[in-house]
N, C-alpha and C. Protein backbone atom coordinates (compact mmCIF):
# COMPACT_ATOMS: atom_id res chain seq x y z
N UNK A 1 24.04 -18.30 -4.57
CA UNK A 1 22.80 -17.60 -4.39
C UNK A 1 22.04 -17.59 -5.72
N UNK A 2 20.82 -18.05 -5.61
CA UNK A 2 20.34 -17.92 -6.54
C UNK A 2 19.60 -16.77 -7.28
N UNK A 3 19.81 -16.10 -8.33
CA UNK A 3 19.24 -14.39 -8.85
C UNK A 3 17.81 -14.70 -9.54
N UNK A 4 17.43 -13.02 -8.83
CA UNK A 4 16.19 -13.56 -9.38
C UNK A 4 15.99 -12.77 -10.61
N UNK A 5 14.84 -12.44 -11.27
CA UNK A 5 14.68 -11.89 -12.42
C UNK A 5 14.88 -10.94 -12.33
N UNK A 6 15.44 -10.16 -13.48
CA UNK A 6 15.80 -8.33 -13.26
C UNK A 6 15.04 -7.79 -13.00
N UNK A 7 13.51 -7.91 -13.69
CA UNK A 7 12.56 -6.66 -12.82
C UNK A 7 12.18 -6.92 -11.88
N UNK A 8 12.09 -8.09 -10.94
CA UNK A 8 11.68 -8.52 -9.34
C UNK A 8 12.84 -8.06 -8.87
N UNK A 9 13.99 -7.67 -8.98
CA UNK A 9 15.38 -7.24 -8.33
C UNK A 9 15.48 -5.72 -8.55
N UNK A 10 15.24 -4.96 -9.61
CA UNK A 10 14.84 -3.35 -9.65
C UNK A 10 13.36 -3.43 -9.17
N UNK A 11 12.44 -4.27 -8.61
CA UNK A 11 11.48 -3.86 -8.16
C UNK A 11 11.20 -3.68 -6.72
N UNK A 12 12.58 -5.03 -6.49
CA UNK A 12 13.09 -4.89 -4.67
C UNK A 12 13.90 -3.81 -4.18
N UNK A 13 14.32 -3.29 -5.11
CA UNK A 13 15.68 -1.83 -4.85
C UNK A 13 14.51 -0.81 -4.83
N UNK A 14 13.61 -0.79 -5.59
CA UNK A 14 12.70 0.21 -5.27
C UNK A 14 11.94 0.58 -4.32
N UNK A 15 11.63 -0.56 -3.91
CA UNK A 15 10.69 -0.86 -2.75
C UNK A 15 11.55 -0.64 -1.18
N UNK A 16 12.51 -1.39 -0.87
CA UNK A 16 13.46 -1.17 -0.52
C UNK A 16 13.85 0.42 -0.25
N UNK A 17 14.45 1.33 -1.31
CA UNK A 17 14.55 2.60 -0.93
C UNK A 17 13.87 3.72 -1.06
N UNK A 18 12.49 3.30 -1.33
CA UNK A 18 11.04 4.03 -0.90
C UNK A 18 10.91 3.81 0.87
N UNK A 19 11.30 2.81 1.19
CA UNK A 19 10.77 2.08 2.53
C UNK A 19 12.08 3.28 2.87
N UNK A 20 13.07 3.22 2.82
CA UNK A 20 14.53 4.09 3.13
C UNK A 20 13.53 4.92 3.89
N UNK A 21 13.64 5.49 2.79
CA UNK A 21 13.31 7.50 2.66
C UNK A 21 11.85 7.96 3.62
N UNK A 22 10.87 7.09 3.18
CA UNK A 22 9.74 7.29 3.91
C UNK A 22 9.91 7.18 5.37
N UNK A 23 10.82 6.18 5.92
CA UNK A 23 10.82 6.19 7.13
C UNK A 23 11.95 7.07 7.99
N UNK A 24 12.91 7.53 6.98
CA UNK A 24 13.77 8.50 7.42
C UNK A 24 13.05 9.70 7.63
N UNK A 25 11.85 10.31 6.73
CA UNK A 25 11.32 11.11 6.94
C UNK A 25 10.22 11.21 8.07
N UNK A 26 10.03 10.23 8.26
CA UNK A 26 9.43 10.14 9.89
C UNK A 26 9.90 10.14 10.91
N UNK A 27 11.35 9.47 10.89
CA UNK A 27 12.00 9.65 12.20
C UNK A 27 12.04 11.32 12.35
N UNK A 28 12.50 11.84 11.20
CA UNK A 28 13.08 13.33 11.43
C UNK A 28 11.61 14.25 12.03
N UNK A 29 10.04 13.64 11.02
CA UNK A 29 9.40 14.31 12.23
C UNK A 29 8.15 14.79 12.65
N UNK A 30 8.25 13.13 12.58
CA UNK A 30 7.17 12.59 13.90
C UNK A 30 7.83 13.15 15.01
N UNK A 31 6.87 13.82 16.39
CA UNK A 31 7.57 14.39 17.62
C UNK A 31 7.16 13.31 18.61
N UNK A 32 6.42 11.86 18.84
CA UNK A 32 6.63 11.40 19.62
C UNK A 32 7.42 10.41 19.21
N UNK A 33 8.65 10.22 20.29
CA UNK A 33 9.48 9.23 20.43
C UNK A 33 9.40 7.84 20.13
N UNK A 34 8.55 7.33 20.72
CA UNK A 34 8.01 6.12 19.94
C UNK A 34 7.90 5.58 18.85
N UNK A 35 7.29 6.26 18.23
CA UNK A 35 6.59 6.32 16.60
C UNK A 35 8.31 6.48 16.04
N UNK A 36 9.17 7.36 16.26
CA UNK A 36 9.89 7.70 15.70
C UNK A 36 11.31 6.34 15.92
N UNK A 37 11.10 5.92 16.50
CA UNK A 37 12.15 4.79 16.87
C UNK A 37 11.34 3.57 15.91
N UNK A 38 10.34 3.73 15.88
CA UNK A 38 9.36 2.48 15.49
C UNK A 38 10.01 3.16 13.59
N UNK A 39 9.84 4.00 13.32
CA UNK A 39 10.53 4.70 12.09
C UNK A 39 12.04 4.44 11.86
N UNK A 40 12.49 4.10 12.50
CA UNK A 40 14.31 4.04 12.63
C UNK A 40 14.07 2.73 12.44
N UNK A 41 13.58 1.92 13.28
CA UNK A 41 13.51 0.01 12.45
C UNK A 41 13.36 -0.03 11.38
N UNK A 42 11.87 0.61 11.01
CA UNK A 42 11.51 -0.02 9.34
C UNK A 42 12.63 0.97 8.41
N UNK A 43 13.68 1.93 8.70
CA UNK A 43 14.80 2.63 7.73
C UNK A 43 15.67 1.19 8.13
N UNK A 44 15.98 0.89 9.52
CA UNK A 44 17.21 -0.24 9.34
C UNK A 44 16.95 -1.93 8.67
N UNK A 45 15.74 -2.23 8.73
CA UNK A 45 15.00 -2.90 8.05
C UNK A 45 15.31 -2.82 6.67
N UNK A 46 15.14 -1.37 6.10
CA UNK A 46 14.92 -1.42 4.47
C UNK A 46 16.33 -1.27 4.31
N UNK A 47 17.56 -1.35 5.34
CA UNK A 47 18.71 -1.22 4.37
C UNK A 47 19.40 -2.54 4.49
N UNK A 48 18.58 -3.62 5.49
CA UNK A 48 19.02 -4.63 5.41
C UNK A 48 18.49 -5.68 4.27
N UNK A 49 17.07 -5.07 3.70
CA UNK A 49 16.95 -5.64 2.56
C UNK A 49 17.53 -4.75 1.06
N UNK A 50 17.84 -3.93 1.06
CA UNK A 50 19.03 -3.84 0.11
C UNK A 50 20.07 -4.70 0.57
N UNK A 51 21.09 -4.64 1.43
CA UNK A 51 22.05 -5.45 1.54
C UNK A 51 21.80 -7.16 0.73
N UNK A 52 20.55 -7.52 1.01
CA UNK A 52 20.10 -8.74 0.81
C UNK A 52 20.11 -8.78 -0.79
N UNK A 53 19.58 -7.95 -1.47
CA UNK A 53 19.50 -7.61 -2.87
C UNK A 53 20.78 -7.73 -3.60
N UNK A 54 21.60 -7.09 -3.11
CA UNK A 54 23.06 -6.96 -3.55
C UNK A 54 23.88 -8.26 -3.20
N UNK A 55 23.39 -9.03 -2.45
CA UNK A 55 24.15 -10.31 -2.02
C UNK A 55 25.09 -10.09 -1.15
N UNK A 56 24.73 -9.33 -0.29
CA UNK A 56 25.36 -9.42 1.28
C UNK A 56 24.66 -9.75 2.44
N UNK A 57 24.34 -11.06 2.31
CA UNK A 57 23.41 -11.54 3.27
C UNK A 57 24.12 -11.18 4.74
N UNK A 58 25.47 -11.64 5.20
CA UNK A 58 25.98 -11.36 6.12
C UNK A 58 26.07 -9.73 6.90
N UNK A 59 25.92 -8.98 5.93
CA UNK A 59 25.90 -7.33 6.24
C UNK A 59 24.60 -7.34 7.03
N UNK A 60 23.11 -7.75 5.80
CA UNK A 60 21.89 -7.66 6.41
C UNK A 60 21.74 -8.33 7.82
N UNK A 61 22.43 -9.87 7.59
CA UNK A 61 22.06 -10.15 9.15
C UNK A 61 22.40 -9.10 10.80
N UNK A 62 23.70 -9.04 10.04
CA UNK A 62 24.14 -7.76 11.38
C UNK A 62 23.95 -6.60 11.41
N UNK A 63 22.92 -6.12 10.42
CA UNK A 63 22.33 -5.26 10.41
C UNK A 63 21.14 -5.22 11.43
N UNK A 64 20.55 -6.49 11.12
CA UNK A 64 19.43 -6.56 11.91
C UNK A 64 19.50 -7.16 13.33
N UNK A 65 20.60 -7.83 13.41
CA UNK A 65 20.74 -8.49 14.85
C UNK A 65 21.61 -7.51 15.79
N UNK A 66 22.49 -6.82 14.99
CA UNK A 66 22.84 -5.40 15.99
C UNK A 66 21.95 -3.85 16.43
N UNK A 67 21.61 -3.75 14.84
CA UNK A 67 21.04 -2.16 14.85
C UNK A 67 19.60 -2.41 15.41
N UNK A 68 18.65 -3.46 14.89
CA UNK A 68 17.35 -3.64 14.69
C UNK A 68 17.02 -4.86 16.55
N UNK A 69 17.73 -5.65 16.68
CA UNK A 69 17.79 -6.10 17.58
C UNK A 69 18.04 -5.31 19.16
């Protein structure tokens, strides 16, 4: 795998668990259902691109082809 530069890689962890949090805080509450599931993707989304960051491509994929799929 090829690495990328340290601050494009602390700039993807950031981004990444901003995306986390912001959308955890919507699932918890936003009150229509929808919106709030649509909130639960972009949290399983952002932990499949951490996984990706860290070099567990295989985690992210089944992250997204189980949880997100």
């Amino acid at each position: 795998m090829i690495q990328p530069p340290l601050i494009l890689a602390q700039l993807g962890v950031w981004f990444c668990a901003a995306l986390v949090l912001a959308g955890a805080v919507l699932v918890v509450t936003l009150g229509n259902l929808f919106r709030a599931a649509l909130s639960l993707g972009v949290v399983l989304v952002g932990v499949a691109g951490l996984f990706i960051l860290v070099g567990a491509e295989f985690l992210a994929f089944v992250q997204i082809l189980i949880y997100v799929g």
